[in-house]
PDB file of N, CA and C in Angstrom:
ATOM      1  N   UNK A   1       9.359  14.071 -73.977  1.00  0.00           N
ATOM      2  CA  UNK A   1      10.387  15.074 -73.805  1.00  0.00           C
ATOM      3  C   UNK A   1      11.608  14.419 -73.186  1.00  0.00           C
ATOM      4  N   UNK A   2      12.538  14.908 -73.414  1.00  0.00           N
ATOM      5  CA  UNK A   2      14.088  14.314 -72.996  1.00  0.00           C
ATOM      6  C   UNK A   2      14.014  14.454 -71.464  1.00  0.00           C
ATOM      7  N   UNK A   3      14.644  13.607 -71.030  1.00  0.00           N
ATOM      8  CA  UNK A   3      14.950  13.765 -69.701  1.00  0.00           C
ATOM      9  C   UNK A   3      15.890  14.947 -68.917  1.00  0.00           C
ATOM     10  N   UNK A   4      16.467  15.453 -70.022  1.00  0.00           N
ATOM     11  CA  UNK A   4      17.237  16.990 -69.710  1.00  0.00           C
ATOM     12  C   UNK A   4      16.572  18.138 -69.352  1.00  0.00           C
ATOM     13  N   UNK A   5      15.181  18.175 -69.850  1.00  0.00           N
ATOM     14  CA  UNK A   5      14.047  19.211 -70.006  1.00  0.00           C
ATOM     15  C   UNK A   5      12.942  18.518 -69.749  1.00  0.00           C
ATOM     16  N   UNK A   6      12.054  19.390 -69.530  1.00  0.00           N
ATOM     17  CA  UNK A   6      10.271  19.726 -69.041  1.00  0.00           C
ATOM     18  C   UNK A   6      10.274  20.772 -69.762  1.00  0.00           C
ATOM     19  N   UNK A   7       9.468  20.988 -69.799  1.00  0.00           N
ATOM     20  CA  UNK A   7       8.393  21.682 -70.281  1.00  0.00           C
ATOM     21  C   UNK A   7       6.942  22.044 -69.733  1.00  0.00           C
ATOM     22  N   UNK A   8       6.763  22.899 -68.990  1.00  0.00           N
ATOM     23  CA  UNK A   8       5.290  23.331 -68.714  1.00  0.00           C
ATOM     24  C   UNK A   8       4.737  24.289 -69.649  1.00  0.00           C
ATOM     25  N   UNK A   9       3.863  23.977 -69.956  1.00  0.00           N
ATOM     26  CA  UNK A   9       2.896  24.878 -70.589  1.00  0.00           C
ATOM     27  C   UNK A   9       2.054  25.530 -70.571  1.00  0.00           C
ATOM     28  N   UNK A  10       1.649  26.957 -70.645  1.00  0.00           N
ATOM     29  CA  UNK A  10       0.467  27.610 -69.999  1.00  0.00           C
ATOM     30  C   UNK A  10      -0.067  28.586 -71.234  1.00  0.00           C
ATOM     31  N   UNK A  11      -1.370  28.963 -71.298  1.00  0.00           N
ATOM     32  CA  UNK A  11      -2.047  30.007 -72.045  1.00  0.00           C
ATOM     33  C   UNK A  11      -2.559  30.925 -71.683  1.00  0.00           C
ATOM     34  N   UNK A  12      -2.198  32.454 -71.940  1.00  0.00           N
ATOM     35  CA  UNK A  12      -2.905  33.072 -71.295  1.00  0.00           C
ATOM     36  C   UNK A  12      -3.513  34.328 -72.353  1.00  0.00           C
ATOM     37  N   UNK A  13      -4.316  33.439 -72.621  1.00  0.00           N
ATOM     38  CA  UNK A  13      -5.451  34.484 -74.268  1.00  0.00           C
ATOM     39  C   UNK A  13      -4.273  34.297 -75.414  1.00  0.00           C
ATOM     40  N   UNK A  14      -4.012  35.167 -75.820  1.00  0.00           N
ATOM     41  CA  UNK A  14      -3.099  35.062 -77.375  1.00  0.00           C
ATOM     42  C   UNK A  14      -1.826  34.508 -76.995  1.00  0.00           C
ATOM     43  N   UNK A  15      -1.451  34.707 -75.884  1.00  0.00           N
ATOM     44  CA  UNK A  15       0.134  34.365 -75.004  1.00  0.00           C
ATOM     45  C   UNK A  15       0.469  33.379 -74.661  1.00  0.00           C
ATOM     46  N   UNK A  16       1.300  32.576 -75.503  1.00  0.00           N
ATOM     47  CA  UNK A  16       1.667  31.175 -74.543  1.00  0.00           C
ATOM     48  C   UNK A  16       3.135  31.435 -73.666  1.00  0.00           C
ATOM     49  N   UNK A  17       2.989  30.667 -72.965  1.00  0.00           N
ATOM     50  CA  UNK A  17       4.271  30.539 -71.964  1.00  0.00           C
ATOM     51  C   UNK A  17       4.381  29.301 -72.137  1.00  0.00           C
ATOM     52  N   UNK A  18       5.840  29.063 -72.076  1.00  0.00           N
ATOM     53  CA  UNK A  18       6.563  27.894 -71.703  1.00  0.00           C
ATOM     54  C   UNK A  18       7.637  27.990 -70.590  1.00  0.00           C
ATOM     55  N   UNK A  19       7.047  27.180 -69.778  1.00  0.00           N
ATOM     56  CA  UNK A  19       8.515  27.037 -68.287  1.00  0.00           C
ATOM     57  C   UNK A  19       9.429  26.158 -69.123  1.00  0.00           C
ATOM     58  N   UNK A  20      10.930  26.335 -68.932  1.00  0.00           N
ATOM     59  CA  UNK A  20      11.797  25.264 -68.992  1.00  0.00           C
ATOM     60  C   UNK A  20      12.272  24.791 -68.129  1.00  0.00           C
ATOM     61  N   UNK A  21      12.165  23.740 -67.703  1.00  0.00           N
ATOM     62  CA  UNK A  21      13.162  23.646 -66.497  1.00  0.00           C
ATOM     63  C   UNK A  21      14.108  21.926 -66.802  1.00  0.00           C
ATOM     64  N   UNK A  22      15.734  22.533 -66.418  1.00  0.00           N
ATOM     65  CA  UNK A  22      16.291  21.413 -66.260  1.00  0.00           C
ATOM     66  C   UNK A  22      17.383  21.793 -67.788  1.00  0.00           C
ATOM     67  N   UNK A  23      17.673  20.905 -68.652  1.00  0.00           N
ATOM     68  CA  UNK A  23      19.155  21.401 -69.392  1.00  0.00           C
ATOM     69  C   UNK A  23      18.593  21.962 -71.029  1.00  0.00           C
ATOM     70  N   UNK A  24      19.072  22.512 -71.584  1.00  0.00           N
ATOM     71  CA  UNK A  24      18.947  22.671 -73.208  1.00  0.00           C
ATOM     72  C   UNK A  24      20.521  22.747 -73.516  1.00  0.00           C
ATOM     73  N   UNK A  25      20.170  21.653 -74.471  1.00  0.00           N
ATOM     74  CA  UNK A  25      22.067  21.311 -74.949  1.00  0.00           C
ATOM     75  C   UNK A  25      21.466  20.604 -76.233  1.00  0.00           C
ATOM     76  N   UNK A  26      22.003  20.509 -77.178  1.00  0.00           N
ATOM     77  CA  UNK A  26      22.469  19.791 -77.987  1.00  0.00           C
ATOM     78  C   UNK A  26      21.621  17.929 -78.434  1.00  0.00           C
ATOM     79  N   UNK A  27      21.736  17.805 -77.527  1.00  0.00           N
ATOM     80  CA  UNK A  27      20.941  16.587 -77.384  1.00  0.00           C
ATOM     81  C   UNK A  27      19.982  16.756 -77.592  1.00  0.00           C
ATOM     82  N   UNK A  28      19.246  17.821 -76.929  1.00  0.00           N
ATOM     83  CA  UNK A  28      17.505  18.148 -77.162  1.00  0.00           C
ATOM     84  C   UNK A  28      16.721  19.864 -77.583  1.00  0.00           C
ATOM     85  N   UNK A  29      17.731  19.990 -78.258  1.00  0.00           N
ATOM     86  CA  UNK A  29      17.436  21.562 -78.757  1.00  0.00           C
ATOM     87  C   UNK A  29      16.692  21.825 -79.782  1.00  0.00           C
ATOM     88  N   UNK A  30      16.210  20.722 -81.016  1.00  0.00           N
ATOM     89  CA  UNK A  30      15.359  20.431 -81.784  1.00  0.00           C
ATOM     90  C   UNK A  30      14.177  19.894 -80.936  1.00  0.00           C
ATOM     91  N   UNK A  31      14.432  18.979 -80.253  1.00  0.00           N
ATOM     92  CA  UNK A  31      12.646  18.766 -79.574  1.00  0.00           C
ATOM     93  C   UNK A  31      12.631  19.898 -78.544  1.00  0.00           C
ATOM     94  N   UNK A  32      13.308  20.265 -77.753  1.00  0.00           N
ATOM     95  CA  UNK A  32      12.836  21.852 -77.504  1.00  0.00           C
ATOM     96  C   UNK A  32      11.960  23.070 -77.995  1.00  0.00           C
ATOM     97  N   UNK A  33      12.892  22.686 -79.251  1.00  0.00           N
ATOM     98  CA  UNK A  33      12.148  24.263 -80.387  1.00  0.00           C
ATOM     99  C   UNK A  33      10.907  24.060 -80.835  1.00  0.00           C
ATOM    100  N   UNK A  34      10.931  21.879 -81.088  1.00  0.00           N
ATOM    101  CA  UNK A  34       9.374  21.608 -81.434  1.00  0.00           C
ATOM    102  C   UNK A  34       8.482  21.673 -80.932  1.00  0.00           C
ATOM    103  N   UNK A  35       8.635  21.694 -79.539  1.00  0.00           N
ATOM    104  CA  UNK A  35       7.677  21.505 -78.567  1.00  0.00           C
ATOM    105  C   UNK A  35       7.238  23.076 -78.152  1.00  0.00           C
ATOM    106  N   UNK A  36       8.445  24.091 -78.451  1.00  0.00           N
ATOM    107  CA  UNK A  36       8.022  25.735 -78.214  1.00  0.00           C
ATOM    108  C   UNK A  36       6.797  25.965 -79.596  1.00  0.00           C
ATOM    109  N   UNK A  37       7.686  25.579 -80.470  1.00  0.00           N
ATOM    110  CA  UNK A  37       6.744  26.176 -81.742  1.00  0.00           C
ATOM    111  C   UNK A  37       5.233  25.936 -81.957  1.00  0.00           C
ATOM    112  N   UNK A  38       5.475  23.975 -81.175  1.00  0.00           N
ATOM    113  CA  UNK A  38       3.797  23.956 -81.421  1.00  0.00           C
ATOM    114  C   UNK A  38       2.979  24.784 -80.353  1.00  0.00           C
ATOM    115  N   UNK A  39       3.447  25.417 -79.566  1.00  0.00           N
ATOM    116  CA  UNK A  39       2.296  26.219 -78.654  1.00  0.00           C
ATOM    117  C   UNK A  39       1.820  27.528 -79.267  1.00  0.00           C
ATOM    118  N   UNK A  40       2.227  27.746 -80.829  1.00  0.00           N
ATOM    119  CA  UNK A  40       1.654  29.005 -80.709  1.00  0.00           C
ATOM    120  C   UNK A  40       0.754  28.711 -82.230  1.00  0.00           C
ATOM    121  N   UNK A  41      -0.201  29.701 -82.315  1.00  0.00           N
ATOM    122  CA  UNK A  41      -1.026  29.617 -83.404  1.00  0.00           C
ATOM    123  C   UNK A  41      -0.813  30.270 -83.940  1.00  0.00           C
ATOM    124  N   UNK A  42      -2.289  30.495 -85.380  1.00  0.00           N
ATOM    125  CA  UNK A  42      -1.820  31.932 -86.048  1.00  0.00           C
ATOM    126  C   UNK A  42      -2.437  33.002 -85.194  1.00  0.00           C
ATOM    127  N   UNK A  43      -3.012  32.498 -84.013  1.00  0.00           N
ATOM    128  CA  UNK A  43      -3.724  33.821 -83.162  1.00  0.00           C
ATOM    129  C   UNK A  43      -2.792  34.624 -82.168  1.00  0.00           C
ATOM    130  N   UNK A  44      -1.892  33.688 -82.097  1.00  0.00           N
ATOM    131  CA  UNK A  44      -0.792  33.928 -80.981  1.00  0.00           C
ATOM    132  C   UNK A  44       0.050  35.045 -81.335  1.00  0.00           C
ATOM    133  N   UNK A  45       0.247  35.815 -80.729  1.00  0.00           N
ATOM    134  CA  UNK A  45       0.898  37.264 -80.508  1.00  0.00           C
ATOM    135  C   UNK A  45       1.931  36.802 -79.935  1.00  0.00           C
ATOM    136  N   UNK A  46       2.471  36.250 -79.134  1.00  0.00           N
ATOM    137  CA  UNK A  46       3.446  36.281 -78.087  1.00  0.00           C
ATOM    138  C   UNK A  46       3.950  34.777 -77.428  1.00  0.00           C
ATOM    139  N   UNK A  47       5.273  34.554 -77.596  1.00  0.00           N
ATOM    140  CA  UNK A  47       5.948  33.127 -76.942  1.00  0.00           C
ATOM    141  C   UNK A  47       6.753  33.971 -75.474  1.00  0.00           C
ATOM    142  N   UNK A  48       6.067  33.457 -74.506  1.00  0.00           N
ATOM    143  CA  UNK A  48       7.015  33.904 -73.408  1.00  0.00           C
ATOM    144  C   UNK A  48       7.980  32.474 -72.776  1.00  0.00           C
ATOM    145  N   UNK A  49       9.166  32.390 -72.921  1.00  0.00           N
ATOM    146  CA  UNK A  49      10.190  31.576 -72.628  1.00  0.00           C
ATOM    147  C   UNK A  49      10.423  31.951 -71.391  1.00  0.00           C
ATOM    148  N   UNK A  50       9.874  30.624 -70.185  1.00  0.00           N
ATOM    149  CA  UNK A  50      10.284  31.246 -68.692  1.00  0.00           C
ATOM    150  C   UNK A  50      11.746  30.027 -68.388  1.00  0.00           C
ATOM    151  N   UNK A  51      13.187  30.803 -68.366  1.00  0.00           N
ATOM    152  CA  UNK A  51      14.435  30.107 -67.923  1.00  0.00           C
ATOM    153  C   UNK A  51      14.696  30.427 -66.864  1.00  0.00           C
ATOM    154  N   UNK A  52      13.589  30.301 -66.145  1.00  0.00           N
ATOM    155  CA  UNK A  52      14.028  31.120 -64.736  1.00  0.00           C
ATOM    156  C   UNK A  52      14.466  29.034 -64.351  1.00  0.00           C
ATOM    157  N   UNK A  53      13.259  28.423 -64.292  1.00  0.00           N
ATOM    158  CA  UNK A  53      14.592  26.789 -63.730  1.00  0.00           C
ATOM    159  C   UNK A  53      14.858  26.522 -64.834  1.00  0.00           C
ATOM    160  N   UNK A  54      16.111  27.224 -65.747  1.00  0.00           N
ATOM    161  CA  UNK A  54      17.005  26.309 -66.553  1.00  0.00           C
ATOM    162  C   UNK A  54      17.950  26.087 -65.957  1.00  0.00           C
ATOM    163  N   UNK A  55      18.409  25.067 -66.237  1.00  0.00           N
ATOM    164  CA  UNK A  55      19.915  25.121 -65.272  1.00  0.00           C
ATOM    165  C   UNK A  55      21.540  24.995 -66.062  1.00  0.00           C
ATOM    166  N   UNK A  56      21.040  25.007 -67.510  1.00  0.00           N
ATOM    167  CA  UNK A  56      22.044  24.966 -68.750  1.00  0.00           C
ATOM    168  C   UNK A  56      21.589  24.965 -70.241  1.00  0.00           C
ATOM    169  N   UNK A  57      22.089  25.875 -70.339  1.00  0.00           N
ATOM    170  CA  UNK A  57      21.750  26.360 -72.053  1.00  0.00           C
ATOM    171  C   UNK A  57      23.325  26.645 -72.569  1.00  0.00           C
ATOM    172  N   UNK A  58      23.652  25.369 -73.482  1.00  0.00           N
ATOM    173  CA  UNK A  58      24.484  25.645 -74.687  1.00  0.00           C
ATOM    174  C   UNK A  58      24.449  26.002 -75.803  1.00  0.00           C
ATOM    175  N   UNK A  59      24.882  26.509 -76.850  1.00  0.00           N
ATOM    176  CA  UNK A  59      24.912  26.872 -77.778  1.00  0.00           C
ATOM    177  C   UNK A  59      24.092  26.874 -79.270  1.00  0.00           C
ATOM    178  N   UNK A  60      23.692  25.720 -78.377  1.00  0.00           N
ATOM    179  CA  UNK A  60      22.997  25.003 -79.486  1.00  0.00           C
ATOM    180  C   UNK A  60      21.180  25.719 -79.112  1.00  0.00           C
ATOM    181  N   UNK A  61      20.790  25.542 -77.611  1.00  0.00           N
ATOM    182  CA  UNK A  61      19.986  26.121 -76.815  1.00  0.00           C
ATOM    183  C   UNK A  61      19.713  28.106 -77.347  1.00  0.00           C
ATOM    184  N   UNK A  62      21.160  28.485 -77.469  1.00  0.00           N
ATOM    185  CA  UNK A  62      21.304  29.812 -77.621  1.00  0.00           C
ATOM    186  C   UNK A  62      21.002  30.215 -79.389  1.00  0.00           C
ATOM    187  N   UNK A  63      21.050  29.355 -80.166  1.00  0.00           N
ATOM    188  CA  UNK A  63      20.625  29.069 -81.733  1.00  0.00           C
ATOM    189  C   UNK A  63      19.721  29.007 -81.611  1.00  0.00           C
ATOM    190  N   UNK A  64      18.248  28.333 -80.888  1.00  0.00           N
ATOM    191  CA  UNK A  64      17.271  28.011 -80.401  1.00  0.00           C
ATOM    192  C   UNK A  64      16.506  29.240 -80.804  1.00  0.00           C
ATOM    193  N   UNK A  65      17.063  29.760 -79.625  1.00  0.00           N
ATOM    194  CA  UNK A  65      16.087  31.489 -78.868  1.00  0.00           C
ATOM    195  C   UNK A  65      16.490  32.132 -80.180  1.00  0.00           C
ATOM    196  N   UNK A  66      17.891  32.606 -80.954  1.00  0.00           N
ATOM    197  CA  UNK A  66      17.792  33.018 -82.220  1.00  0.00           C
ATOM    198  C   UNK A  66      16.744  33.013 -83.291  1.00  0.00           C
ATOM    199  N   UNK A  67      16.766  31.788 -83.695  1.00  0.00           N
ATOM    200  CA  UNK A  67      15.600  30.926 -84.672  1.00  0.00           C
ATOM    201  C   UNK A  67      14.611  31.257 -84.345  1.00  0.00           C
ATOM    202  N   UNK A  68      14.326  30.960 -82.911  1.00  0.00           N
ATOM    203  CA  UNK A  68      12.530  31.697 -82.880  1.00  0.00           C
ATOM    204  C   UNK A  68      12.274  33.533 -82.664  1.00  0.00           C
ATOM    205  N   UNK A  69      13.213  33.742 -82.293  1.00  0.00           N
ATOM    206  CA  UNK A  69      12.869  35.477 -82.278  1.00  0.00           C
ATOM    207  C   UNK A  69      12.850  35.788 -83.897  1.00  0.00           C
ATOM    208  N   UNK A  70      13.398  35.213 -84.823  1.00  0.00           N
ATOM    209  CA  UNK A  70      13.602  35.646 -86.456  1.00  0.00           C
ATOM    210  C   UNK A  70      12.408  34.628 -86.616  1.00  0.00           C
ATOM    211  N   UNK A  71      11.801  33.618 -86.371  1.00  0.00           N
ATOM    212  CA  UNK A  71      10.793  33.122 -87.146  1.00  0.00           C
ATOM    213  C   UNK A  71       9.157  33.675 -86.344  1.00  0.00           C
ATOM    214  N   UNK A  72       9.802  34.386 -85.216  1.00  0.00           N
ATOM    215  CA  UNK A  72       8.080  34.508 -84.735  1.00  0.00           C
ATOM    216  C   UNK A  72       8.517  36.276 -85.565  1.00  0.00           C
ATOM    217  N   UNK A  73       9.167  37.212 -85.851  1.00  0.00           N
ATOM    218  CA  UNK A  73       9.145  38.451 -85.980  1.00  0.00           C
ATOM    219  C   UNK A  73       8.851  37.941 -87.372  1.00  0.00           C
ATOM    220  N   UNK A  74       9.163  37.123 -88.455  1.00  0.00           N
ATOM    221  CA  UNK A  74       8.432  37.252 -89.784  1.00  0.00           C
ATOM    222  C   UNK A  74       6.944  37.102 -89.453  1.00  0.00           C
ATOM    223  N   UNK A  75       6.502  36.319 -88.563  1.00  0.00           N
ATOM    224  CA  UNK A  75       5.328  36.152 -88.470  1.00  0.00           C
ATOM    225  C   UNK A  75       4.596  37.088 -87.696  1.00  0.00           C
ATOM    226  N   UNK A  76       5.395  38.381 -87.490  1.00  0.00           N
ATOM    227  CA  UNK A  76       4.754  39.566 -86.298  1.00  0.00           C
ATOM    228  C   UNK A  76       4.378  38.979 -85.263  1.00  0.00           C
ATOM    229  N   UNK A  77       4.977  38.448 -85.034  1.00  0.00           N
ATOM    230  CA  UNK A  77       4.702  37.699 -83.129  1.00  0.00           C
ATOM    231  C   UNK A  77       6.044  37.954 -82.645  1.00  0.00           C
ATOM    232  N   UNK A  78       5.882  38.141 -81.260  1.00  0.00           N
ATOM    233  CA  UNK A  78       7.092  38.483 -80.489  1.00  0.00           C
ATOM    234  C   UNK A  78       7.472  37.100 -79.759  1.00  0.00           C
ATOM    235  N   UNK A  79       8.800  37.274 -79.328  1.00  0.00           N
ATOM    236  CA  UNK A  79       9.624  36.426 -78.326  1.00  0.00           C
ATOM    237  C   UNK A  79       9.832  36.783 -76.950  1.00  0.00           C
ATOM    238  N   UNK A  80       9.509  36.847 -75.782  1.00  0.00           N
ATOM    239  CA  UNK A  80       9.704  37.226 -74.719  1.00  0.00           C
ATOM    240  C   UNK A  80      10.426  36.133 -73.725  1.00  0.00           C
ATOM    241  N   UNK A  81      11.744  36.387 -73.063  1.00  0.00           N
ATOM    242  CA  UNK A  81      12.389  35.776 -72.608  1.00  0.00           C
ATOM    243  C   UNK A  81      12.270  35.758 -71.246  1.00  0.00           C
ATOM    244  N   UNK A  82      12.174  35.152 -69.902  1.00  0.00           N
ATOM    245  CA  UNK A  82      12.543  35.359 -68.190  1.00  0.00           C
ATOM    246  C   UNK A  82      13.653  34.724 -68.515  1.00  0.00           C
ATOM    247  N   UNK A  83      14.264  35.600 -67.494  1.00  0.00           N
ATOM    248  CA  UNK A  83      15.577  34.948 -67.239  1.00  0.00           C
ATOM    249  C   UNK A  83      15.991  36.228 -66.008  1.00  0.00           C
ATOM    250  N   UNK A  84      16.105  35.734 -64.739  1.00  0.00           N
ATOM    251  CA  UNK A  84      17.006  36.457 -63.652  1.00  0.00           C
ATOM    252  C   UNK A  84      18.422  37.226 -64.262  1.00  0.00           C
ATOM    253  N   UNK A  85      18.387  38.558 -63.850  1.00  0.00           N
ATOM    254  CA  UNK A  85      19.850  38.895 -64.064  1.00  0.00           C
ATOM    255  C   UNK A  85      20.977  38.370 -63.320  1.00  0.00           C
ATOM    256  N   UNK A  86      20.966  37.506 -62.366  1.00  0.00           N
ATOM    257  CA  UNK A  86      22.065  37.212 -61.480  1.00  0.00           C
ATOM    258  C   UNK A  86      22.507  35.857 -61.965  1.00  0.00           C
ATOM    259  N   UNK A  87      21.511  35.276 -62.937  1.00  0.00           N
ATOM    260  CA  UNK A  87      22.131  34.041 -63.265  1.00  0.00           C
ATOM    261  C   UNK A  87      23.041  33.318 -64.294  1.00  0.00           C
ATOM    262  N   UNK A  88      23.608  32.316 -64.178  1.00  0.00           N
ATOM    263  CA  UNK A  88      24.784  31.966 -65.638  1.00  0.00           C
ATOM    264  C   UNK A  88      23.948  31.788 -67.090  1.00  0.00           C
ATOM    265  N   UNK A  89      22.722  31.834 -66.999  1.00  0.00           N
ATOM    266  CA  UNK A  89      21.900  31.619 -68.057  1.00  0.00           C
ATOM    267  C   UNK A  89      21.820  32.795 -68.456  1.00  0.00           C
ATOM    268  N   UNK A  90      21.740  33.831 -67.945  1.00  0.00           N
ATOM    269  CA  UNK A  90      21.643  35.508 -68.360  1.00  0.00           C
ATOM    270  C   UNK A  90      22.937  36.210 -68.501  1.00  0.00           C
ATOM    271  N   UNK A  91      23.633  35.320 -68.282  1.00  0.00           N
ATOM    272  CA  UNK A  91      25.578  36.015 -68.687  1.00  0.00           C
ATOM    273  C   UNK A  91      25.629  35.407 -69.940  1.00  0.00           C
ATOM    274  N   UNK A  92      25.137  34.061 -70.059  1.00  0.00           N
ATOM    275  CA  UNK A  92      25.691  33.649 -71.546  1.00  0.00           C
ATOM    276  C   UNK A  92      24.650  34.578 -72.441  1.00  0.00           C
ATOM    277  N   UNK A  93      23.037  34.756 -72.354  1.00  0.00           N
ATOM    278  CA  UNK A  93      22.508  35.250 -73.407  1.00  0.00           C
ATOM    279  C   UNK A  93      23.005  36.890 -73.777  1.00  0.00           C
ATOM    280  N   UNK A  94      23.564  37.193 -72.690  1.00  0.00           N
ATOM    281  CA  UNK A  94      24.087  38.629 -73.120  1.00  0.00           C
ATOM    282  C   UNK A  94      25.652  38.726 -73.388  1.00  0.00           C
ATOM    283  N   UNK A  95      26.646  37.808 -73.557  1.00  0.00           N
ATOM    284  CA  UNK A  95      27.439  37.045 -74.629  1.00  0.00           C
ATOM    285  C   UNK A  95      27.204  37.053 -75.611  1.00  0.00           C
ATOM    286  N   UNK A  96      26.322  36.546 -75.982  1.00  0.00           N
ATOM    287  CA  UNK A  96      25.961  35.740 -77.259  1.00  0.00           C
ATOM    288  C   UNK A  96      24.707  36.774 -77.632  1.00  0.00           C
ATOM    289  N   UNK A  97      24.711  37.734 -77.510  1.00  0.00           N
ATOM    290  CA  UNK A  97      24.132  39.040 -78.035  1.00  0.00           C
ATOM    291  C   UNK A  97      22.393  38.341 -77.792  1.00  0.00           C
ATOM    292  N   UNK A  98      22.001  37.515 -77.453  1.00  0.00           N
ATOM    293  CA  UNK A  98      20.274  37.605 -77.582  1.00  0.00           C
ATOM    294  C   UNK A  98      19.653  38.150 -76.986  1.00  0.00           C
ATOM    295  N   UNK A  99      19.883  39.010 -75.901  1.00  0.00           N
ATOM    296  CA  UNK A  99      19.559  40.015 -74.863  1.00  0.00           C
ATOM    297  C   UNK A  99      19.252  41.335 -75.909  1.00  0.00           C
ATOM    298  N   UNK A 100      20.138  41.563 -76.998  1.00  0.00           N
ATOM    299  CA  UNK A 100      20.192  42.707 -77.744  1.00  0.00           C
ATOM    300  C   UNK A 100      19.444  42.873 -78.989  1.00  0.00           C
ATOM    301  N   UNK A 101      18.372  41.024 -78.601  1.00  0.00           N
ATOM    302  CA  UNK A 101      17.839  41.007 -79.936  1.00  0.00           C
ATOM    303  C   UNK A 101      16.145  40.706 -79.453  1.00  0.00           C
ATOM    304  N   UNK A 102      16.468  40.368 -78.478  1.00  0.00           N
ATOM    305  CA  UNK A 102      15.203  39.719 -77.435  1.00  0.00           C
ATOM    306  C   UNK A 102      15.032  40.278 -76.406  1.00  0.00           C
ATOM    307  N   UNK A 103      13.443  40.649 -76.349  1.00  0.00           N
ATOM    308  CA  UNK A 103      13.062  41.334 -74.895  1.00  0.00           C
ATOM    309  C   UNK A 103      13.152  40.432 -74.033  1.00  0.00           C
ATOM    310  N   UNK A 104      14.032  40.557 -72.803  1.00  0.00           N
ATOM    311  CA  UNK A 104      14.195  40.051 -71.772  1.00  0.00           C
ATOM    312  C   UNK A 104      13.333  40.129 -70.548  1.00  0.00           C
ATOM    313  N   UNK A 105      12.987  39.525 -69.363  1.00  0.00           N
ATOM    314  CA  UNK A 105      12.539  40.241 -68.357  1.00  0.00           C
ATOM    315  C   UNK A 105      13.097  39.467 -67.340  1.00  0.00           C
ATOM    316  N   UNK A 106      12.653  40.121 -65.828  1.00  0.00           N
ATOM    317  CA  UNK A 106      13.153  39.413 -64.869  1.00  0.00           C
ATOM    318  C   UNK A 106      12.292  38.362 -64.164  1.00  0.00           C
ATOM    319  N   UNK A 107      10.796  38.704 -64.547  1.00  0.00           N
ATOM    320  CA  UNK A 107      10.322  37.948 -64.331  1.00  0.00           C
ATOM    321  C   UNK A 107       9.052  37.344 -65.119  1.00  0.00           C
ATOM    322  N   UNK A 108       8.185  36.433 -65.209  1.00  0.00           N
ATOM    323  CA  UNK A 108       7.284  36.092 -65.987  1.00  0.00           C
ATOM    324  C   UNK A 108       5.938  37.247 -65.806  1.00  0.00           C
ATOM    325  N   UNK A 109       6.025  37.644 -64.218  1.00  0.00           N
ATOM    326  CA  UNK A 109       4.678  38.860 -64.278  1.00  0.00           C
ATOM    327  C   UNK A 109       5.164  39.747 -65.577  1.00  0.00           C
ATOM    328  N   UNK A 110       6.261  40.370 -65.449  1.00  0.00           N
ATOM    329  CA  UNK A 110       6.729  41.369 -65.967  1.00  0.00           C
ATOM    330  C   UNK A 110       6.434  41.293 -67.445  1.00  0.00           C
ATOM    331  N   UNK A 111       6.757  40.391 -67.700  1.00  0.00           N
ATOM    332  CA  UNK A 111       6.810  39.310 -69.069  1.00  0.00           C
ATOM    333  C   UNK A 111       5.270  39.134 -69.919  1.00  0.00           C
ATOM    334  N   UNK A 112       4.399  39.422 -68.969  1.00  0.00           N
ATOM    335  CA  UNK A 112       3.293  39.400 -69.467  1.00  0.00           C
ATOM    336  C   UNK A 112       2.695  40.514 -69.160  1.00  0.00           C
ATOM    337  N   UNK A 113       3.272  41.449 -67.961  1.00  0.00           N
ATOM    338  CA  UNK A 113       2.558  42.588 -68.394  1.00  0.00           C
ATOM    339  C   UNK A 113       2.918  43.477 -69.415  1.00  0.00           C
ATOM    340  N   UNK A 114       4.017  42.914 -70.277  1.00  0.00           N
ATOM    341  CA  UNK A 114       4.488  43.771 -71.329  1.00  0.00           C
ATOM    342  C   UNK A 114       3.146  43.874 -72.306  1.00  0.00           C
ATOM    343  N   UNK A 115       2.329  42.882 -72.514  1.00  0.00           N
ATOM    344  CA  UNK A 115       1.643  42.316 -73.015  1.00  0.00           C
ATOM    345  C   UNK A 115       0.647  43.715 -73.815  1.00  0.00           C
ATOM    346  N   UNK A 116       0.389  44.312 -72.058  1.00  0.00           N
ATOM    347  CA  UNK A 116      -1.121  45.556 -72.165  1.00  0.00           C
ATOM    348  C   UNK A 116      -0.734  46.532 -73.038  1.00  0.00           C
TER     349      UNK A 116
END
């Protein structure tokens, strides 16, 4: 993984989570997406994206979260986003309309108790 990003990974039954922490730009927004996509199966219901430590998402980052909310909804799997409302990462996604396309939450509990 790029030195801009981490990646943690967690499973929880059909649900994967991914922490991001650290930049999504341009440089690494394709091994980003590769590294999201391979966590889910055909059993997988649900990608939860935790940006709670991102510390920069450009445009390219914001194409990202697009692409997978339209490629997990052909596949009837959802996209679930963390992201704090107080932060610059949650001003740009509700800019750039993905807030209006993607369930958001504030936090990863929340995020998975959407789940039940």
């Amino acid at each position: 993984m790029s030195l801009l990003a981490r990646i943690v990974e967690e499973r929880r039954g059909d649900v994967s989570v991914a922490v991001v922490e650290g930049e999504i730009d341009a440089s690494n927004a394709h091994e980003v997406g590769e590294r999201l996509r391979a966590l889910l199966t055909n059993r997988s219901t649900t990608l939860v994206v935790d940006l709670t430590a991102t510390s920069y998402l450009d445009s390219a980052g914001i194409n990202l979260l697009f692409e997978l909310a339209g490629e997990l909804a052909d596949r009837q799997q959802r996209l679930r986003i963390v992201v704090p409302a107080s932060t610059p990462i949650m001003r740009m996604l509700t800019i750039a309309g993905v807030i209006a396309t993607v369930s958001t939450h504030e936090t990863r509990t929340e995020a998975l108790a959407q789940q039940a």
